[in-house]
C-alpha atoms as a PDB file:
ATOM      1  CA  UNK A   1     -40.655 167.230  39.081  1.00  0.00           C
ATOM      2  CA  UNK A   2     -43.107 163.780  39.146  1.00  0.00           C
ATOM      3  CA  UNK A   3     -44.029 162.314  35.920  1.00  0.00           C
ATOM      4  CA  UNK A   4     -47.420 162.249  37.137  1.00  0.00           C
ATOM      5  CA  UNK A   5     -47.669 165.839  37.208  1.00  0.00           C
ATOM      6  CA  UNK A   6     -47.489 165.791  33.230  1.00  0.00           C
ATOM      7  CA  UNK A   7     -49.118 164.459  30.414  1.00  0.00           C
ATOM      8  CA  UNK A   8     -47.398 162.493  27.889  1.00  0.00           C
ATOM      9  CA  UNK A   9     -47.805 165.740  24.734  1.00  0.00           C
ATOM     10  CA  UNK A  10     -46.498 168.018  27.490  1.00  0.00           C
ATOM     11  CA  UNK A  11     -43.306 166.297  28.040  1.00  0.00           C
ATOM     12  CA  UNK A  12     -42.951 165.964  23.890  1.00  0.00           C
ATOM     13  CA  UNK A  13     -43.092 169.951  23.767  1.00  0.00           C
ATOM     14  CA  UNK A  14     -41.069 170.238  26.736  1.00  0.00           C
ATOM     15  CA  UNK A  15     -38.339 167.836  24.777  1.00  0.00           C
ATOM     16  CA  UNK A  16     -38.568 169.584  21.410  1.00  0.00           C
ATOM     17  CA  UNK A  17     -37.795 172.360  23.705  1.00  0.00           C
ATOM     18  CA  UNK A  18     -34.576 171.089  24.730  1.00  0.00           C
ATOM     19  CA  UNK A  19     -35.503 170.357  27.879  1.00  0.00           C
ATOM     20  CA  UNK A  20     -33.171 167.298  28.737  1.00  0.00           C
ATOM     21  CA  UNK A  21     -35.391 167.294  32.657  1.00  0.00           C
ATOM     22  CA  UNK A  22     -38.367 166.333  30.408  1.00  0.00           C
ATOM     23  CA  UNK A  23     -36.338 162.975  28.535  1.00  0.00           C
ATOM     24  CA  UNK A  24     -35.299 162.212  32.136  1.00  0.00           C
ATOM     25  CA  UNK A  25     -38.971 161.714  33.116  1.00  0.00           C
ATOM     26  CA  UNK A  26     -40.013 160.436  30.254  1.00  0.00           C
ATOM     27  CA  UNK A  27     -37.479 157.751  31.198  1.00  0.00           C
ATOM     28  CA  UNK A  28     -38.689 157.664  34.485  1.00  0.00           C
ATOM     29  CA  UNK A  29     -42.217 157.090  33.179  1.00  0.00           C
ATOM     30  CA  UNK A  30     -41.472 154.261  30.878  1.00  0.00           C
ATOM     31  CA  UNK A  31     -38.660 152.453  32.385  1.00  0.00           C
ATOM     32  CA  UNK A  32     -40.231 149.929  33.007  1.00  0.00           C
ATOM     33  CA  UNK A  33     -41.209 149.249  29.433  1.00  0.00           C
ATOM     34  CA  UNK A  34     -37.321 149.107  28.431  1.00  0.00           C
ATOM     35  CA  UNK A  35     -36.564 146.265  31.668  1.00  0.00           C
ATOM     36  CA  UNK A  36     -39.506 143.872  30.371  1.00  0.00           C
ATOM     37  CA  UNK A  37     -37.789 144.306  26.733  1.00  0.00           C
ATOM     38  CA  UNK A  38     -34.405 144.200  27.656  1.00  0.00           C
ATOM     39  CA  UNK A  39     -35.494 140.944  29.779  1.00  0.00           C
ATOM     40  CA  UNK A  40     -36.808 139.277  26.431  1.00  0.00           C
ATOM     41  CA  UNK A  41     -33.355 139.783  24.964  1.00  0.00           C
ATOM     42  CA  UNK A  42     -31.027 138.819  27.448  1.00  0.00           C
ATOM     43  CA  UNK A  43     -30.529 135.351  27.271  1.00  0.00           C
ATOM     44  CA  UNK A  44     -30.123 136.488  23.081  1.00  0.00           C
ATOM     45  CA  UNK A  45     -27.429 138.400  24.111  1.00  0.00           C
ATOM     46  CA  UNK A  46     -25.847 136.324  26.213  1.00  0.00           C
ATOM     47  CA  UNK A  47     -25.806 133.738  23.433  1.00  0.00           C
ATOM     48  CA  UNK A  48     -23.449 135.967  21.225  1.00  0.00           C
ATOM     49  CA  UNK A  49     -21.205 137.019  23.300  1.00  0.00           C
ATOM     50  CA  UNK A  50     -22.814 141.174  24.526  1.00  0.00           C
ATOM     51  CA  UNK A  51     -22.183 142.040  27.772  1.00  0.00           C
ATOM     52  CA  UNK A  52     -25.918 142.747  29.763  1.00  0.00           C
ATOM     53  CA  UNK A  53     -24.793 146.182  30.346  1.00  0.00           C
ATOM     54  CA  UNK A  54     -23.948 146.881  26.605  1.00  0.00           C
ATOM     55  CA  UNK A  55     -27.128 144.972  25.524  1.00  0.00           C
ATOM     56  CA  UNK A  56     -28.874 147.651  28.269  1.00  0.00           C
ATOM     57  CA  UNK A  57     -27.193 150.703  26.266  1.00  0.00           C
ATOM     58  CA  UNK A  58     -28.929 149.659  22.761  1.00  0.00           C
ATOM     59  CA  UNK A  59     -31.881 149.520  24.794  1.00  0.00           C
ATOM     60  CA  UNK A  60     -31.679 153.189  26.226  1.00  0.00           C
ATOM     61  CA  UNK A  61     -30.597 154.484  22.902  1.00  0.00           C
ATOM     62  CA  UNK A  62     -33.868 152.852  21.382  1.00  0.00           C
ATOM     63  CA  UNK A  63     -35.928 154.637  23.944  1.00  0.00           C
ATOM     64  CA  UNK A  64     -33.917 157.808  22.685  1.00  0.00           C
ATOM     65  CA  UNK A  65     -34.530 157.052  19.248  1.00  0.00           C
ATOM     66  CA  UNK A  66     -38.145 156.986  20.044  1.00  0.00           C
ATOM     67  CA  UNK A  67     -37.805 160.596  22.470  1.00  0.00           C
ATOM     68  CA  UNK A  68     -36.268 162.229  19.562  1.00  0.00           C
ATOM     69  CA  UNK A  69     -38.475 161.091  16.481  1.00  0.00           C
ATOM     70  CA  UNK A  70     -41.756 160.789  18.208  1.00  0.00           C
ATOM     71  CA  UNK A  71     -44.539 162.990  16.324  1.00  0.00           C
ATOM     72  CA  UNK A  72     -48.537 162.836  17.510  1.00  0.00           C
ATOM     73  CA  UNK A  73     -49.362 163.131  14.388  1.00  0.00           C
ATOM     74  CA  UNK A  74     -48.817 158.932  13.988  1.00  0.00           C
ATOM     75  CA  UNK A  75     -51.313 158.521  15.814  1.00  0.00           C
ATOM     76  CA  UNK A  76     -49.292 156.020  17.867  1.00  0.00           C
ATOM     77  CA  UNK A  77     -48.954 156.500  21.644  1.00  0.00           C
ATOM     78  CA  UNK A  78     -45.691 157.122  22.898  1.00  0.00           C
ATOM     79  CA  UNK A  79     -45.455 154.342  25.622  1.00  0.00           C
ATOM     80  CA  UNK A  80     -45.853 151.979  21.932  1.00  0.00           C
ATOM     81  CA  UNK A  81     -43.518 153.519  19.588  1.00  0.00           C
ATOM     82  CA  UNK A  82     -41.275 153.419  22.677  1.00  0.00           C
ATOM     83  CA  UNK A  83     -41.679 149.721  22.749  1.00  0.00           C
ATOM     84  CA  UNK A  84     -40.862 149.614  19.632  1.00  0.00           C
ATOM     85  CA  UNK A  85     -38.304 151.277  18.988  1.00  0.00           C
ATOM     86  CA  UNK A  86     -36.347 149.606  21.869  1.00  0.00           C
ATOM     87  CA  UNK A  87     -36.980 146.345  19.964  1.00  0.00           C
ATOM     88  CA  UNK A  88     -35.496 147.777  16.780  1.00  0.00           C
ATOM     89  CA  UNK A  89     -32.161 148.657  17.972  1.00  0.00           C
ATOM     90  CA  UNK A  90     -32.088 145.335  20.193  1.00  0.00           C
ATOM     91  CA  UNK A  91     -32.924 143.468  17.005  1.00  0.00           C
ATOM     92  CA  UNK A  92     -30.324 145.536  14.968  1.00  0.00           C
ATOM     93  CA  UNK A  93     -27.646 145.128  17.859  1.00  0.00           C
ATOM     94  CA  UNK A  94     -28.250 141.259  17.486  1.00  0.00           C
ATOM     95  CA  UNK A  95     -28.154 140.919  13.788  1.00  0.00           C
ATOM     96  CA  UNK A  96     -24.528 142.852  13.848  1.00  0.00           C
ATOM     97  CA  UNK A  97     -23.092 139.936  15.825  1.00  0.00           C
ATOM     98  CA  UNK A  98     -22.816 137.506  12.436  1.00  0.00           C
ATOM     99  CA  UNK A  99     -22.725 134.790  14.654  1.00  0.00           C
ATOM    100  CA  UNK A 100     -26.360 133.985  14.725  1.00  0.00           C
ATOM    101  CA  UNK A 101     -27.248 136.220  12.198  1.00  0.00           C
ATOM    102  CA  UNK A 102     -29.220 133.221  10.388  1.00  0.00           C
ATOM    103  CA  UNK A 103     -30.493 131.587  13.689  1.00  0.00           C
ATOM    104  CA  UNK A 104     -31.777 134.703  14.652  1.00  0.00           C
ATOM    105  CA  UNK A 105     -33.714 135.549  12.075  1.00  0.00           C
ATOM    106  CA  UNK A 106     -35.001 131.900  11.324  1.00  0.00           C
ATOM    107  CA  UNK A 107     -36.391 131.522  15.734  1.00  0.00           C
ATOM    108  CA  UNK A 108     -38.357 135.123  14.273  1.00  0.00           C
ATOM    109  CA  UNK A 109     -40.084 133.638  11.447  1.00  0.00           C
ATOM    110  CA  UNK A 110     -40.345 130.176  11.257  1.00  0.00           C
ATOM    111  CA  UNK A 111     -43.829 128.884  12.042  1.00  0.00           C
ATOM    112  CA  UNK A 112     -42.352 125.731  13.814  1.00  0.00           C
ATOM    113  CA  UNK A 113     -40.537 128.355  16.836  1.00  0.00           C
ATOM    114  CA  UNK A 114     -42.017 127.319  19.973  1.00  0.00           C
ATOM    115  CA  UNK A 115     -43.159 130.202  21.858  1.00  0.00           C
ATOM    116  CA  UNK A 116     -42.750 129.660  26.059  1.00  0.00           C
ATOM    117  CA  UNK A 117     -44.998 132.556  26.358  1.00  0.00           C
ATOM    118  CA  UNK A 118     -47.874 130.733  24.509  1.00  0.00           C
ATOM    119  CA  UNK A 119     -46.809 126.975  25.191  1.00  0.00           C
ATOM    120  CA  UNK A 120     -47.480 126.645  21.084  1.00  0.00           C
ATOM    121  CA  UNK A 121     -45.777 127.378  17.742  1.00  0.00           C
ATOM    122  CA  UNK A 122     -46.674 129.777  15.551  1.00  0.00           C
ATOM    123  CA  UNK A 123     -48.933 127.760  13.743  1.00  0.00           C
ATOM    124  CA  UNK A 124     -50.838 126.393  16.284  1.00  0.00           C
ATOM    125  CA  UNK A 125     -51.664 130.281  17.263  1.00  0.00           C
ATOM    126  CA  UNK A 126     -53.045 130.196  13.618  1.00  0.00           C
ATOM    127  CA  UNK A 127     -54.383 127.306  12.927  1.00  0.00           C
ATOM    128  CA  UNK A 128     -57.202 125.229  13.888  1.00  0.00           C
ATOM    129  CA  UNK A 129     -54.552 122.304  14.243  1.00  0.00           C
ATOM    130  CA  UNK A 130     -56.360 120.201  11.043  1.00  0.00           C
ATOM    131  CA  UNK A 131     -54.393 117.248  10.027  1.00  0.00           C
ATOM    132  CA  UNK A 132     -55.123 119.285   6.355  1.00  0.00           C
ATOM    133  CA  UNK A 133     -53.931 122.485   7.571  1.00  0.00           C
ATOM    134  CA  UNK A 134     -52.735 124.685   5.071  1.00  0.00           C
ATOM    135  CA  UNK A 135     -50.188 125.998   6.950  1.00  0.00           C
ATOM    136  CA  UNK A 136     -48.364 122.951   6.155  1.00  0.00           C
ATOM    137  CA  UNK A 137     -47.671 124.515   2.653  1.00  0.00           C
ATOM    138  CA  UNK A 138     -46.116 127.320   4.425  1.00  0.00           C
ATOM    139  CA  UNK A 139     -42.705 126.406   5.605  1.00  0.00           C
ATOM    140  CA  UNK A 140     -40.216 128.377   4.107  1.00  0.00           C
ATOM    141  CA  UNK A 141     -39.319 131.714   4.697  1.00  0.00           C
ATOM    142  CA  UNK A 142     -40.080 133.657   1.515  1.00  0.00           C
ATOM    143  CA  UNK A 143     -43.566 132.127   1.684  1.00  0.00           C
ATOM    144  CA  UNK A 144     -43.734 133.102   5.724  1.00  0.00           C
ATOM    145  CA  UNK A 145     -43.019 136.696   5.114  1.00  0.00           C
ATOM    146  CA  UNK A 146     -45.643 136.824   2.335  1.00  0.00           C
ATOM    147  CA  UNK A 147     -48.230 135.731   4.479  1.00  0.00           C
ATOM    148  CA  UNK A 148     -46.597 137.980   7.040  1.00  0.00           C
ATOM    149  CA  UNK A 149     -47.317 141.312   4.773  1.00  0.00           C
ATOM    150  CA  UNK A 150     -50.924 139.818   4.113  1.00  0.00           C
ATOM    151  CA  UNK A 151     -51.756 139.551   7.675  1.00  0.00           C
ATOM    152  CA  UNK A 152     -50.602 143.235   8.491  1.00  0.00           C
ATOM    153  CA  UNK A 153     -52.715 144.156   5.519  1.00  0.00           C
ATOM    154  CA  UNK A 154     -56.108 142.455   7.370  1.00  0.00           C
ATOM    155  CA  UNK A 155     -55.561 143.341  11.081  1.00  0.00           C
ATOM    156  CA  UNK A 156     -56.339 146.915  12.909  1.00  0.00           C
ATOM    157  CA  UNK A 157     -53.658 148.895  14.293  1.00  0.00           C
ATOM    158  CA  UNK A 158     -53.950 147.724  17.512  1.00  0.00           C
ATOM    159  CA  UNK A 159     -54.224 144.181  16.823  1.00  0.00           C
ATOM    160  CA  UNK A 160     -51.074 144.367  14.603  1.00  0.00           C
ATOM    161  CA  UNK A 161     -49.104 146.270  17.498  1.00  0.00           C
ATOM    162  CA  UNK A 162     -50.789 142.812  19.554  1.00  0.00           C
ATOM    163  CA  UNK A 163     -49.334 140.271  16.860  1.00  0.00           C
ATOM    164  CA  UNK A 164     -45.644 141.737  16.461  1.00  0.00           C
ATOM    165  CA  UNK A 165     -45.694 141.660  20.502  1.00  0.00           C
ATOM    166  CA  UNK A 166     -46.904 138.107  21.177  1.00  0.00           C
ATOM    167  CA  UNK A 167     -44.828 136.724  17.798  1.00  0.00           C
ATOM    168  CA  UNK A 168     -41.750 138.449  19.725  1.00  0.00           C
ATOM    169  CA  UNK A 169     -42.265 136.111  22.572  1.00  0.00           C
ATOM    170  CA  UNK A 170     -44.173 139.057  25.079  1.00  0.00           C
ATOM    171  CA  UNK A 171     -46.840 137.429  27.637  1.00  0.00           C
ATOM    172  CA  UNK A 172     -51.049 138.367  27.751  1.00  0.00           C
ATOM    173  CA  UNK A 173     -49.999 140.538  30.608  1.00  0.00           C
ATOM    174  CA  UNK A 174     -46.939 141.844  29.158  1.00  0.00           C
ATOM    175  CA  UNK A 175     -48.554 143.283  26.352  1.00  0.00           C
ATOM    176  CA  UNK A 176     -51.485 144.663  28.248  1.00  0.00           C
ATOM    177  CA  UNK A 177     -49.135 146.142  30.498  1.00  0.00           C
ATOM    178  CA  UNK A 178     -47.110 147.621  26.987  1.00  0.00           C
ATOM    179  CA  UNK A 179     -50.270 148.312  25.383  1.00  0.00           C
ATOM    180  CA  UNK A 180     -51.946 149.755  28.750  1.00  0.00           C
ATOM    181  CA  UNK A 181     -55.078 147.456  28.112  1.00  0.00           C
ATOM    182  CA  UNK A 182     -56.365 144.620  30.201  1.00  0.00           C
ATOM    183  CA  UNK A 183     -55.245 140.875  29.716  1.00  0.00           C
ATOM    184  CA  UNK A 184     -58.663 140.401  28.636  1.00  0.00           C
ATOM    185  CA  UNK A 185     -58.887 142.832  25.750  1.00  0.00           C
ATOM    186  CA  UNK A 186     -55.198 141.050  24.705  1.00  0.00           C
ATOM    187  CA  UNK A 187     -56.897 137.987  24.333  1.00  0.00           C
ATOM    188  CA  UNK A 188     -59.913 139.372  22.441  1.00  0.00           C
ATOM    189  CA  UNK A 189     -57.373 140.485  20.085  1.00  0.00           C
ATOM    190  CA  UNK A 190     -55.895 137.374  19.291  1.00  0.00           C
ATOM    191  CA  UNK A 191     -59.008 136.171  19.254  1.00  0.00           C
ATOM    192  CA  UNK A 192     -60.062 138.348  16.315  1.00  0.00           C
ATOM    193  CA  UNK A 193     -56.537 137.862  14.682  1.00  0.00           C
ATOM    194  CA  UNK A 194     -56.696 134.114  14.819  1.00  0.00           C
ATOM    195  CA  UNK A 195     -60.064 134.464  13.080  1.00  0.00           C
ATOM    196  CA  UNK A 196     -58.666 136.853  10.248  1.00  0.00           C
ATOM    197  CA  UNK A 197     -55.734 134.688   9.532  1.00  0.00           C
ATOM    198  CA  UNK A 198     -57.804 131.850   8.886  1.00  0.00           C
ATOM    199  CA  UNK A 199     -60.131 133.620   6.471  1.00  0.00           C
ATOM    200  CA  UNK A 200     -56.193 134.648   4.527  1.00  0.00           C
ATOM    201  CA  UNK A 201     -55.412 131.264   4.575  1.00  0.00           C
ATOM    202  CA  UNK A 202     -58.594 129.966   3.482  1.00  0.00           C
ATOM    203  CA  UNK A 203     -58.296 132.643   0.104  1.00  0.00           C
ATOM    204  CA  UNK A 204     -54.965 131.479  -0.608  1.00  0.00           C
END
């Protein structure tokens, strides 16, 4: 059996058919999305003491999280809410290890985390870079995850799916590859999303 041979809803109804060949190409299919993940977190993991290969098997039971609860009717395509899904149960695999629980959590959300992906922090992805910025204002983390909520409020679906990726630390090209769009549509995105965060800010 190829992958290619199928479309993504007729592997779904062959998996809510039991059909474990089906999960196997899905897997196939989308393995690649799990190793560009699973690449992001690796040095995280490193860091507090999981083994790669343990770190791999919260990775393969995100994708079967996603196999398993995946419904059409989110209108979310499958290649995404297996992206995402794999990022939850890395995330929750990391938080477990009380370590670096709190370091963790603060290189997620603080506006000052510099992003290699980017070459910027946070804020300078949303800010004009205005000595009177008003993202100065902004530096805690209650305050970060307001503004947070607000911003899913104002952006589209897709950009959204566009802002979690790149504030993970994902590339242009990673996403487009996640996202199956071009590195060009990626950056209209965050073009549009830079522009709708400013007009939040500006309202605050």
């Amino acid at each position: 059996m190829d992958y290619k041979d199928y479309s993504d809803s007729e592997l779904m109804y062959l998996v809510k058919e039991s059909n474990e060949d089906a999960k196997d190409i899905i897997l196939e299919k989308y393995r690649y999305v799990i190793d560009i993940i699973f690449s992001k977190y690796k040095s995280l993991g490193k860091n507090v003491g999981l083994e790669s290969s343990d770190l791999y098997q919260e990775a393969l039971l995100g994708f079967m999280d996603a196999v398993n609860n995946y419904s059409e009717k989110k209108d979310v395509k499958l290649v995404t809410f297996i992206s995402f899904c794999v990022r939850r149960r890395l995330n929750m695999a990391l938080m477990k290890a009380n370590r670096v629980k709190h370091r963790f959590l603060n290189d997620s959300l603080s506006l000052e985390h510099y992003y290699d992906n980017i070459d910027a922090t946070m804020m300078d992805l949303i800010s004009d870079n205005e000595e009177n910025n008003p993202l100065n204002n902004l530096m805690n983390e209650e305050e970060f995850l307001d503004l947070n909520e607000k911003i899913k409020e104002h952006l589209s679906k897709n950009e959204y799916e566009v802002y979690e990726l790149l504030r993970n630390g994902f590339s242009y090209t990673e996403i487009a590859t996640l996202l199956d769009k071009t590195p060009k549509s990626v950056d209209n995105a965050i073009q549009r999303i830079k522009g709708k965060v400013r007009k939040i800010l500006a309202e605050r």
